[in-house]
Protein backbone atom coordinates (compact mmCIF):
# COMPACT_ATOMS: atom_id res chain seq x y z
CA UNK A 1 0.00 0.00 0.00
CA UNK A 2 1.79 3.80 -1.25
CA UNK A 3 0.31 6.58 0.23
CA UNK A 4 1.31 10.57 -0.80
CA UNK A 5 2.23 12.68 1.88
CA UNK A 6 1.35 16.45 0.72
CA UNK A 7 3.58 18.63 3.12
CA UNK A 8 2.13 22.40 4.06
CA UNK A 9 0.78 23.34 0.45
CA UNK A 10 -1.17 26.07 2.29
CA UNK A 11 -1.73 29.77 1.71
CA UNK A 12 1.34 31.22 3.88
CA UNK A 13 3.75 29.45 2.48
CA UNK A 14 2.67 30.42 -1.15
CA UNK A 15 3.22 33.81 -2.92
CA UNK A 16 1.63 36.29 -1.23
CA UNK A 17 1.66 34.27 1.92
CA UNK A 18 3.27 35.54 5.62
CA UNK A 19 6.17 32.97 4.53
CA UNK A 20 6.21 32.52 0.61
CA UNK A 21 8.25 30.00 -0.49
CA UNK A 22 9.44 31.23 -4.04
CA UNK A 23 7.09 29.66 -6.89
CA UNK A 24 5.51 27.76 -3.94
CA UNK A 25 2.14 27.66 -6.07
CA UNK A 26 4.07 26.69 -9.18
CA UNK A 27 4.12 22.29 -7.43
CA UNK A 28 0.00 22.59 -7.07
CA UNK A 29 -0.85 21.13 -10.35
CA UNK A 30 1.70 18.38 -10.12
CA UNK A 31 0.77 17.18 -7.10
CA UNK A 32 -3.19 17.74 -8.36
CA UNK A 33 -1.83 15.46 -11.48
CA UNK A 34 -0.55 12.39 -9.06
CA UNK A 35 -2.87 12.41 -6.57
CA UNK A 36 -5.27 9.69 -7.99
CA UNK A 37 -2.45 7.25 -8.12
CA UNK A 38 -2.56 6.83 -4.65
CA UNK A 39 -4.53 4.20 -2.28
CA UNK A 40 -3.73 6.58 0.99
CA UNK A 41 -3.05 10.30 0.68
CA UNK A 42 -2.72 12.87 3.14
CA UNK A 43 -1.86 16.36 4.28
CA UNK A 44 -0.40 18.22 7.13
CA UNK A 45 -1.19 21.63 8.02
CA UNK A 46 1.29 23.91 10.29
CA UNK A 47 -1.57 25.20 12.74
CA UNK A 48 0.24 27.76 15.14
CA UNK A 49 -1.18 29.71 18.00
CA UNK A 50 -0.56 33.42 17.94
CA UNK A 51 1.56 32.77 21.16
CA UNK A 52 4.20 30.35 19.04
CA UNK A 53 7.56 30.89 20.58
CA UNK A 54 8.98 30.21 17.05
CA UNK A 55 7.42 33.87 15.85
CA UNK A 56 10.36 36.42 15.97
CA UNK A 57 7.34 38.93 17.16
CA UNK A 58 7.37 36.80 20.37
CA UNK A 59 10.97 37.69 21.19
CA UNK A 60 11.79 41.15 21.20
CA UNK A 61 14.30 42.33 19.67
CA UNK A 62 14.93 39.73 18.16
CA UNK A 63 14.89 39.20 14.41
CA UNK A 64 12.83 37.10 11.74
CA UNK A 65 16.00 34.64 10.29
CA UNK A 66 17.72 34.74 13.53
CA UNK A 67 18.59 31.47 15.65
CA UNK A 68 17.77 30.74 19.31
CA UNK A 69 17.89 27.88 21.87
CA UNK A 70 14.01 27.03 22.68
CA UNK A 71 14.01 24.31 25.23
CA UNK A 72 17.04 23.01 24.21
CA UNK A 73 16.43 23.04 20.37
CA UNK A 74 17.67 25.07 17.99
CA UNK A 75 14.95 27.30 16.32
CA UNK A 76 14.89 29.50 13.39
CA UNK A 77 12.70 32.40 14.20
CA UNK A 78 9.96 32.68 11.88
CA UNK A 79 7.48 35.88 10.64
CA UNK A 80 3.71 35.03 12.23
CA UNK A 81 2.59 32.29 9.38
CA UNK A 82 -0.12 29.77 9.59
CA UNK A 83 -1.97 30.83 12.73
CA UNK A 84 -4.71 28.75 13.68
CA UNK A 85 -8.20 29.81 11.77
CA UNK A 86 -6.16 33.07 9.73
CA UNK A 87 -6.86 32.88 6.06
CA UNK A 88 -2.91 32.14 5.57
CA UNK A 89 -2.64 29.02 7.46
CA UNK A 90 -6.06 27.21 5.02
CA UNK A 91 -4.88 24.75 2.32
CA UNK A 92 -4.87 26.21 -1.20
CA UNK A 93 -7.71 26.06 -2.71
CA UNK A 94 -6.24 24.97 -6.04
CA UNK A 95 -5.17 21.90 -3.92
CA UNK A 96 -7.35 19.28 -5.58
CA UNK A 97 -8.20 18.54 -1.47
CA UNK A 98 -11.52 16.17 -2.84
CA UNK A 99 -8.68 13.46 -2.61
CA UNK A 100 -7.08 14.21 0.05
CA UNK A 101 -8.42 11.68 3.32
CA UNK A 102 -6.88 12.77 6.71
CA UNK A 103 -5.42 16.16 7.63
CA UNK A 104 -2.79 16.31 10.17
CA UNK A 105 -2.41 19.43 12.02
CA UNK A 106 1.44 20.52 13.44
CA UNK A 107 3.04 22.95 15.81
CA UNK A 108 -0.24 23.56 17.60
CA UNK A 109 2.29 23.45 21.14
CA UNK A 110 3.38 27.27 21.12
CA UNK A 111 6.86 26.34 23.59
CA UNK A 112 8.02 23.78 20.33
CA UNK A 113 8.19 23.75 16.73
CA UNK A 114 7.20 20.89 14.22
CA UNK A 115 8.87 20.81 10.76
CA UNK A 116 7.79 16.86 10.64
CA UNK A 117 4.68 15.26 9.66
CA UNK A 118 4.87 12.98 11.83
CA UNK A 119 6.31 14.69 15.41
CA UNK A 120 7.30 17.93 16.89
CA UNK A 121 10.91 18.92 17.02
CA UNK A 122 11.62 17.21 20.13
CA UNK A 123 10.00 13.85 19.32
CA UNK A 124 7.91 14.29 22.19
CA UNK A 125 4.47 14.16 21.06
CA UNK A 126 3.64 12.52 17.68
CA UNK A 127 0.76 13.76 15.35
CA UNK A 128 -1.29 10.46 14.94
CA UNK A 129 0.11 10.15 10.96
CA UNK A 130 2.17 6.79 11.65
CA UNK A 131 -0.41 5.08 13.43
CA UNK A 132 -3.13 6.23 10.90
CA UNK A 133 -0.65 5.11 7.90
CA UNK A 134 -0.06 1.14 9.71
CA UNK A 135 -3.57 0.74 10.05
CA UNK A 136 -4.21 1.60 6.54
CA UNK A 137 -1.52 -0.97 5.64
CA UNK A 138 1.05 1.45 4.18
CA UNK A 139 4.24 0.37 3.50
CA UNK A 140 5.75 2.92 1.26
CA UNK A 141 5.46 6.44 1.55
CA UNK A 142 5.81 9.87 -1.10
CA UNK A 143 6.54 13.11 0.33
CA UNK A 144 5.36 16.55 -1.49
CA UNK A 145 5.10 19.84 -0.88
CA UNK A 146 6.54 22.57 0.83
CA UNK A 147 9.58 23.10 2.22
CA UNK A 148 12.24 20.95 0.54
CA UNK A 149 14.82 22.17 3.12
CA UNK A 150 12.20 22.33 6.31
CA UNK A 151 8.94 20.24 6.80
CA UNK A 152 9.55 18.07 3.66
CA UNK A 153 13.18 17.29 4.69
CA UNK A 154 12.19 16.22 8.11
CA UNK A 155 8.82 14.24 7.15
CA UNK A 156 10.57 12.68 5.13
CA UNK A 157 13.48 11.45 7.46
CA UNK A 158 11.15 10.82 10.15
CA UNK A 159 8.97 8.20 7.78
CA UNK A 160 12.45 6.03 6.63
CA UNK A 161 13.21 6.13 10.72
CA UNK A 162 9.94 4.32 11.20
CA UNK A 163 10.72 2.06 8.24
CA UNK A 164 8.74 3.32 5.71
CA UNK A 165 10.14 2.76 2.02
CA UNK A 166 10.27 6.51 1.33
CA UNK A 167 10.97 8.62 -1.43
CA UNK A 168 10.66 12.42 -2.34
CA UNK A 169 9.05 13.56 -5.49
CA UNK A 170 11.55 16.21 -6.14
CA UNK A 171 9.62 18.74 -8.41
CA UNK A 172 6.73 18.50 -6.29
CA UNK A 173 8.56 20.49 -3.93
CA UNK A 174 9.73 23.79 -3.55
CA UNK A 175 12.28 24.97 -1.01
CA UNK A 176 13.19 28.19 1.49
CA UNK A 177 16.66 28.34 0.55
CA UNK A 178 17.16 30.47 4.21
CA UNK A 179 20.99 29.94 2.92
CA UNK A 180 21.66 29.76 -0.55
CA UNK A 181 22.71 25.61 -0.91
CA UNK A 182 19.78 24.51 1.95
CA UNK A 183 17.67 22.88 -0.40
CA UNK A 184 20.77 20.53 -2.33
CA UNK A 185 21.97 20.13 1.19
CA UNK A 186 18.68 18.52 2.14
CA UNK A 187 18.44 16.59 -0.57
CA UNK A 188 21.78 15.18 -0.24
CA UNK A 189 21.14 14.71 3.48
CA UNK A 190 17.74 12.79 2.57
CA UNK A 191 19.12 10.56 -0.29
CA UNK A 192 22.24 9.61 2.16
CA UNK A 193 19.42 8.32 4.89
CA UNK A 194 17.84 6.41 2.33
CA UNK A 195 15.33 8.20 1.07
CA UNK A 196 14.59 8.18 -3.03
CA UNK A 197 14.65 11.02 -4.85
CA UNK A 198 12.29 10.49 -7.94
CA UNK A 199 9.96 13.09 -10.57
CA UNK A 200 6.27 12.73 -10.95
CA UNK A 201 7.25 11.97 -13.93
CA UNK A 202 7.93 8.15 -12.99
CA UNK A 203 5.29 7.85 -10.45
């Protein structure tokens, strides 16, 4: 059983969003095009309260793009993005969503951060999305969406560490770049844990 994980394709982190991830829009109609050849597909959705401690306007003087220790974690600090019930932090609405079965919400905990699908940054609490995927019998997993070099990267890790056969459909993502070379860097990082790196193209 595959399943298609579809990573954050939501309004903030397209253009025009509170955290636009360059041509962040441009993966929607690939990811439209391969959702029917999936038995399982889901989403997660970054679902922040206003209080998040990883909003730079919740440490100040500090700046958006500058690095802290949270509870013993290293966090970027973010602009506000994807706060819970705000227009920005909705799926896209060109997100063929008709197809899409379970949502899985993230980062609702405002003291820690959750790039992953699956768990927060701390692997303390977990989001339900392994135990929904076992007892739908999936085996093999396909991560989409956005970040490459953020939520993508570390759904993706997270599913091969719970021995999912994972790959990423490369040009169904679209990455921050934070540091020009993040987004090869993540790749690299993801194909060295074991994790494919294929095009919609072949799926």
């Amino acid at each position: 059983m595959k399943a298609l994980i579809v990573v954050d394709v939501q309004n903030d982190f397209c253009p025009g969003g509170a955290l636009a991830v360059k041509d962040g829009d441009k993966i929607i109609p690939i990811i439209n095009k391969i959702l029917p050849r999936f038995d399982v597909v889901v989403a997660t959705q970054d679902w922040h309260p206003k209080n998040h401690k990883s909003f730079a306007s919740n440490h100040p003087g500090k700046n958006i793009g500058e690095v802290i220790s949270l509870n013993g974690l290293t966090q970027v600090l973010w602009p506000d993005h994807c706060v819970q019930g705000s227009a920005g932090a909705a799926l896209r609405q060109d997100l063929d969503s008709k197809n899409i079965q379970r949502i899985f919400q993230k980062g609702l905990d405002p003291n820690i951060d959750s790039y992953s699908g699956f768990f927060d940054n701390g692997n303390i609490k977990d989001t339900g999305l392994h135990d929904y995927l076992k007892k739908q019998g999936v085996e093999e997993v396909f991560v989409v969406g956005l970040a490459t070099d953020y939520c993508v990267k570390f759904t993706a890790l997270d599913a091969v560490n719970l021995g999912y056969k994972t790959s990423l459909i490369v040009d169904a993502c679209k990455g921050v770049d934070l540091t020009a070379g993040d987004v090869k860097y993540a790749i690299d990082e993801m194909q060295k844990a074991g994790i494919a790196v294929v095009s919609a193209g072949v799926i």
